[in-house]
Protein backbone atom coordinates (compact mmCIF):
# COMPACT_ATOMS: atom_id res chain seq x y z
CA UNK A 1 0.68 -30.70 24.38
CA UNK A 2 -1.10 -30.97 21.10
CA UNK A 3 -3.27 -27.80 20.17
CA UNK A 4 -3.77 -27.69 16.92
CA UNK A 5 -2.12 -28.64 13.38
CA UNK A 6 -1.39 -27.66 9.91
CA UNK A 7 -1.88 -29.29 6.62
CA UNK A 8 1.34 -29.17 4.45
CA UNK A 9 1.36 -31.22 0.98
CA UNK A 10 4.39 -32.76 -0.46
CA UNK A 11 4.90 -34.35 -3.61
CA UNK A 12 6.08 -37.78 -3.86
CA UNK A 13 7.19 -38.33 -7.37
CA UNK A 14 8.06 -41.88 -9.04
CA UNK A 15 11.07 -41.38 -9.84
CA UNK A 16 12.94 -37.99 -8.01
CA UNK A 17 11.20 -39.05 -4.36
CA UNK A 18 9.65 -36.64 -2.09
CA UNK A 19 9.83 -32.89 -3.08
CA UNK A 20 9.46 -29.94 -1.27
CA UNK A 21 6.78 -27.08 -1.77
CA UNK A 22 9.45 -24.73 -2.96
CA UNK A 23 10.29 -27.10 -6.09
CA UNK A 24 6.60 -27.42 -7.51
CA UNK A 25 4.28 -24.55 -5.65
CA UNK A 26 6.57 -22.01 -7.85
CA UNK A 27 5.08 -23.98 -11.15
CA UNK A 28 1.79 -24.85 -9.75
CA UNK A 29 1.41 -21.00 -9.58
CA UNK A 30 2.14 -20.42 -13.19
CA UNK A 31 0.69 -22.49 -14.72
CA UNK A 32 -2.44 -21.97 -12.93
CA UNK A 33 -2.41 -25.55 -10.84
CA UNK A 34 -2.41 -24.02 -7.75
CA UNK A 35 -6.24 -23.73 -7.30
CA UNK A 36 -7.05 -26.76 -7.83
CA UNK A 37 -4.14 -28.39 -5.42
CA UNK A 38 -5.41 -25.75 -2.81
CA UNK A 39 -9.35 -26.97 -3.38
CA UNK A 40 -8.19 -30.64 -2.93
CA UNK A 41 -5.86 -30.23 0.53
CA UNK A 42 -8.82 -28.30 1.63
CA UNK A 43 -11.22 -30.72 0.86
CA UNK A 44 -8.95 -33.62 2.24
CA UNK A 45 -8.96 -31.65 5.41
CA UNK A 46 -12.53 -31.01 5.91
CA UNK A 47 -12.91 -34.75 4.89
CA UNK A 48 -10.53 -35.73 7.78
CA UNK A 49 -11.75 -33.28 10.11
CA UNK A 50 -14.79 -35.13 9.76
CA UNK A 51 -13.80 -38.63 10.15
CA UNK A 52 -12.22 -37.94 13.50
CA UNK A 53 -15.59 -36.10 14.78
CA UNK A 54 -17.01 -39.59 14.19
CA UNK A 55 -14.32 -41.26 16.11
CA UNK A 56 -15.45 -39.21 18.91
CA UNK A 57 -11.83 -37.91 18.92
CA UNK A 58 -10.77 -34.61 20.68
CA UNK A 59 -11.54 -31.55 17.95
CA UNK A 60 -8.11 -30.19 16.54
CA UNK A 61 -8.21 -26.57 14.52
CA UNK A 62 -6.22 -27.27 11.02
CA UNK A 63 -4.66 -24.95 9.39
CA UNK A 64 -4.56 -25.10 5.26
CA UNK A 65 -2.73 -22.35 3.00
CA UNK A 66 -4.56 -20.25 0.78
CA UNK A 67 -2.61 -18.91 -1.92
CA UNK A 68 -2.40 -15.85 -3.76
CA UNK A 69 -4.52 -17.21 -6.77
CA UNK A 70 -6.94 -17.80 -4.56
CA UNK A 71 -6.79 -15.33 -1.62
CA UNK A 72 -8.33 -12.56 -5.16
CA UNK A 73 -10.80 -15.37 -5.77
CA UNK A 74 -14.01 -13.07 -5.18
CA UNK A 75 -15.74 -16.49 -4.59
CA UNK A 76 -13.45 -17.39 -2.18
CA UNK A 77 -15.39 -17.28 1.27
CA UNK A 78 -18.78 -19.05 -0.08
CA UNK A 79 -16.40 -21.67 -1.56
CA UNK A 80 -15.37 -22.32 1.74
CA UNK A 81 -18.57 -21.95 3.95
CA UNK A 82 -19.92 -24.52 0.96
CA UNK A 83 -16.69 -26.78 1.89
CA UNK A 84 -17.20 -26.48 5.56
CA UNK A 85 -20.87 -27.14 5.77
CA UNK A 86 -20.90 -30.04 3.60
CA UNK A 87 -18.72 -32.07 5.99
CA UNK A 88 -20.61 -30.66 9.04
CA UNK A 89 -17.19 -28.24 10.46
CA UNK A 90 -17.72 -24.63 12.11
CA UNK A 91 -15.60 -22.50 10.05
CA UNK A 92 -13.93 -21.35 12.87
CA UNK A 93 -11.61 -24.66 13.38
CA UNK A 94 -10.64 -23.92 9.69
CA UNK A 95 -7.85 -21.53 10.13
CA UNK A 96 -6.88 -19.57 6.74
CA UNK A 97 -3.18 -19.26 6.94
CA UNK A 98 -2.09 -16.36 4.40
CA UNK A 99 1.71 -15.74 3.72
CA UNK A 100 2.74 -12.10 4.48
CA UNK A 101 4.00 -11.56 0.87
CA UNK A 102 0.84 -11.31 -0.69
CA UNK A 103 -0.51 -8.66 2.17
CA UNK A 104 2.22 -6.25 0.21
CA UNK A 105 0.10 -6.72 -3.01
CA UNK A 106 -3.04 -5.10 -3.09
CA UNK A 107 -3.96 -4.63 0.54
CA UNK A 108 -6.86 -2.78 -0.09
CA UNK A 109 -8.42 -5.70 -1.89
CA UNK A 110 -6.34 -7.99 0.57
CA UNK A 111 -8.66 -5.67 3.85
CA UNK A 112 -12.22 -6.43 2.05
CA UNK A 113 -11.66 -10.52 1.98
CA UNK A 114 -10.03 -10.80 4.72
CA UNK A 115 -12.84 -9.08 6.85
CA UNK A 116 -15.48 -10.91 4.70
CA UNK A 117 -13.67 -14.74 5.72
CA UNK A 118 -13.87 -13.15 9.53
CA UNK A 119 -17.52 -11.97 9.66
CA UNK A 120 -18.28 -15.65 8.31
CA UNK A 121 -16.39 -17.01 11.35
CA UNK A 122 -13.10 -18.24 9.38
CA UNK A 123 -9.83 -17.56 11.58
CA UNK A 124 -7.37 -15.91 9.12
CA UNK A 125 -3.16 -16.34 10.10
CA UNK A 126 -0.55 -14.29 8.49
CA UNK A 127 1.81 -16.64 7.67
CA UNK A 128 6.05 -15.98 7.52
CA UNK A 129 5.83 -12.92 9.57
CA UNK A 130 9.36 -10.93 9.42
CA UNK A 131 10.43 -12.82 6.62
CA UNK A 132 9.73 -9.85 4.47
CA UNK A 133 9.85 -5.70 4.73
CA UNK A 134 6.41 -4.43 5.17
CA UNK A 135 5.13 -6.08 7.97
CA UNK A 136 4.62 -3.34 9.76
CA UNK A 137 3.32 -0.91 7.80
CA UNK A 138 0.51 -3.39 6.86
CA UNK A 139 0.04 -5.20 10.38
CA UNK A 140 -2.14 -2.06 12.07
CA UNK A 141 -4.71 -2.16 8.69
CA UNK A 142 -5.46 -6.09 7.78
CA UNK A 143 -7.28 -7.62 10.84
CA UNK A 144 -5.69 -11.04 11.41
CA UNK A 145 -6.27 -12.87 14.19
CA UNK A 146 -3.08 -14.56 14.34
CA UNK A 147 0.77 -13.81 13.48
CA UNK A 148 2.91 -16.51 12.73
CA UNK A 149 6.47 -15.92 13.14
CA UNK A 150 8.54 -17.07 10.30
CA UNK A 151 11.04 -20.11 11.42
CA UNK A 152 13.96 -18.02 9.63
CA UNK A 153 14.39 -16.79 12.93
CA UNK A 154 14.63 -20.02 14.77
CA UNK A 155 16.97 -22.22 12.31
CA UNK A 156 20.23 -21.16 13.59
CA UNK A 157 20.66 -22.41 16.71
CA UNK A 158 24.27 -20.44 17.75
CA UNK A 159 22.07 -17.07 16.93
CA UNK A 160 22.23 -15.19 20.11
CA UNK A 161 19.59 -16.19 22.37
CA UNK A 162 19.74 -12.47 23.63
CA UNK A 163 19.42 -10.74 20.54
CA UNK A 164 16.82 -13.25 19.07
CA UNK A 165 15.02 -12.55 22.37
CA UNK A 166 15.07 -8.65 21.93
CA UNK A 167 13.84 -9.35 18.86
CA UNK A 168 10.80 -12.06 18.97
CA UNK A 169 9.44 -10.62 22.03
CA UNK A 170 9.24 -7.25 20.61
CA UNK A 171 6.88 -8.90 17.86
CA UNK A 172 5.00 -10.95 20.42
CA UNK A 173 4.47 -7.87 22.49
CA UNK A 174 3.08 -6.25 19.53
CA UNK A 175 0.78 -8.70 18.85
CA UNK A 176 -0.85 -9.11 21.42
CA UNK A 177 -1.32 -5.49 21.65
CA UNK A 178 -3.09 -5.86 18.53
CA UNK A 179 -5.27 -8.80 20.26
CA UNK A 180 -3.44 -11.28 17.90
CA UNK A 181 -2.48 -15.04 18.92
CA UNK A 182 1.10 -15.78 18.32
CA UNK A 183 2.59 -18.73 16.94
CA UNK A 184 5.98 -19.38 16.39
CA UNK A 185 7.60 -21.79 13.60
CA UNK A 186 10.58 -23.85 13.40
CA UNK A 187 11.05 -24.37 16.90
CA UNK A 188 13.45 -27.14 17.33
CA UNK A 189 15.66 -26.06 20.34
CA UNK A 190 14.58 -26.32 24.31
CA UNK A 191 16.36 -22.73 24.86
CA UNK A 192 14.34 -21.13 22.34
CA UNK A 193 11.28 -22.75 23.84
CA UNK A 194 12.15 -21.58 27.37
CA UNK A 195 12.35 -17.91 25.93
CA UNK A 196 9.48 -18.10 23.90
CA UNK A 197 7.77 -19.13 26.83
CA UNK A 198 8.85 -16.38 29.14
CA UNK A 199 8.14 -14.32 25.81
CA UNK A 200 4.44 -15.61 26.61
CA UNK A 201 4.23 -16.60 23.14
CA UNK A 202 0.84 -18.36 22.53
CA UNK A 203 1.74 -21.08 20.54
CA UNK A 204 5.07 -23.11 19.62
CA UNK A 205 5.32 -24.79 15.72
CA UNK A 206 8.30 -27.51 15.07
């Protein structure tokens, strides 16, 4: 059952095909690129979002990256509340997907524009949960609304389904303590859906 989606970019180049984020995101953030990729997949998706609303289609909530040139961007929530009410989308079916590496960096700064994209009715996700090592001394202070566990724990399928159990439903559990949605990435395997399931994880990500 389709609930919502996520915009991912790729690059297609002429002559070395189809590369992943991890080859050009790395340069895009040096040489300062980044921005204006992450303005145009935003602006792509509002633009989409829109055409299917006129197609009378079923509304989907997207979810676009922001990245860490942009998540210090004191700008960055009327950039998107101009974005959003230009094409005519509630902010809340634009969900802000933020990867947990950058909550390590300056969470104090991190707190102030994350509330301020949540008072204007953004949905904020931190993104690769448990792929780094200060999750949870940072989870209990920035107010997400929704965890994303990282697929690193879902790739190897001959991981023991016990252990990875143990594991995932001890961050689920946690969550929704916290009254956060879970999602989990990388799913590819019917066993791990049937525990994430019993888990009562919220939402399952190929």
């Amino acid at each position: 059952l389709l609930s919502d989606a996520e915009a991912l970019v790729r690059w297609f180049h002429p002559e070395l095909g189809m590369q992943s984020p991890a080859v050009f995101i790395p340069l895009f953030e040096k040489n300062g690129f980044i921005t204006r990729l992450d303005q145009y997949v935003w602006e792509q998706v509002c633009r989409l979002m829109r055409q299917w609303d006129r197609e009378g289609l079923e509304p989907v909530n997207v979810s676009i990256n922001v990245s860490r040139a942009d998540i210090y961007n004191v700008n960055l929530a009327d950039t998107l509340l101009e974005l959003v009410n230009r094409y005519g989308i509630t902010p809340k079916r634009l969900h802000l997907e933020i990867t947990e590496s950058v909550y390590t960096e300056n969470p104090d700064e991190l707190i102030q524009t994350v509330t301020k994209l949540r008072e204007n009715g953004f949905v904020v996700e931190m993104d690769d949960f448990g792929s780094g090592y200060s999750s949870l001394n940072l989870i209990q202070s920035i107010p997400v609304d929704t965890l994303k566990i990282d697929k690193v724990f879902f790739k190897d399928k001959t991981m023991e389904l016990d252990r990875l159990k143990a594991v995932v439903g001890g961050i689920i559990r946690m969550s929704h303590s916290l009254s956060m949605v879970t999602v989990a990435e990388g799913v590819e395997y019917r066993e791990q859906v049937e525990m994430l399931k019993q888990e009562g994880c919220d939402y399952i990500q190929g």
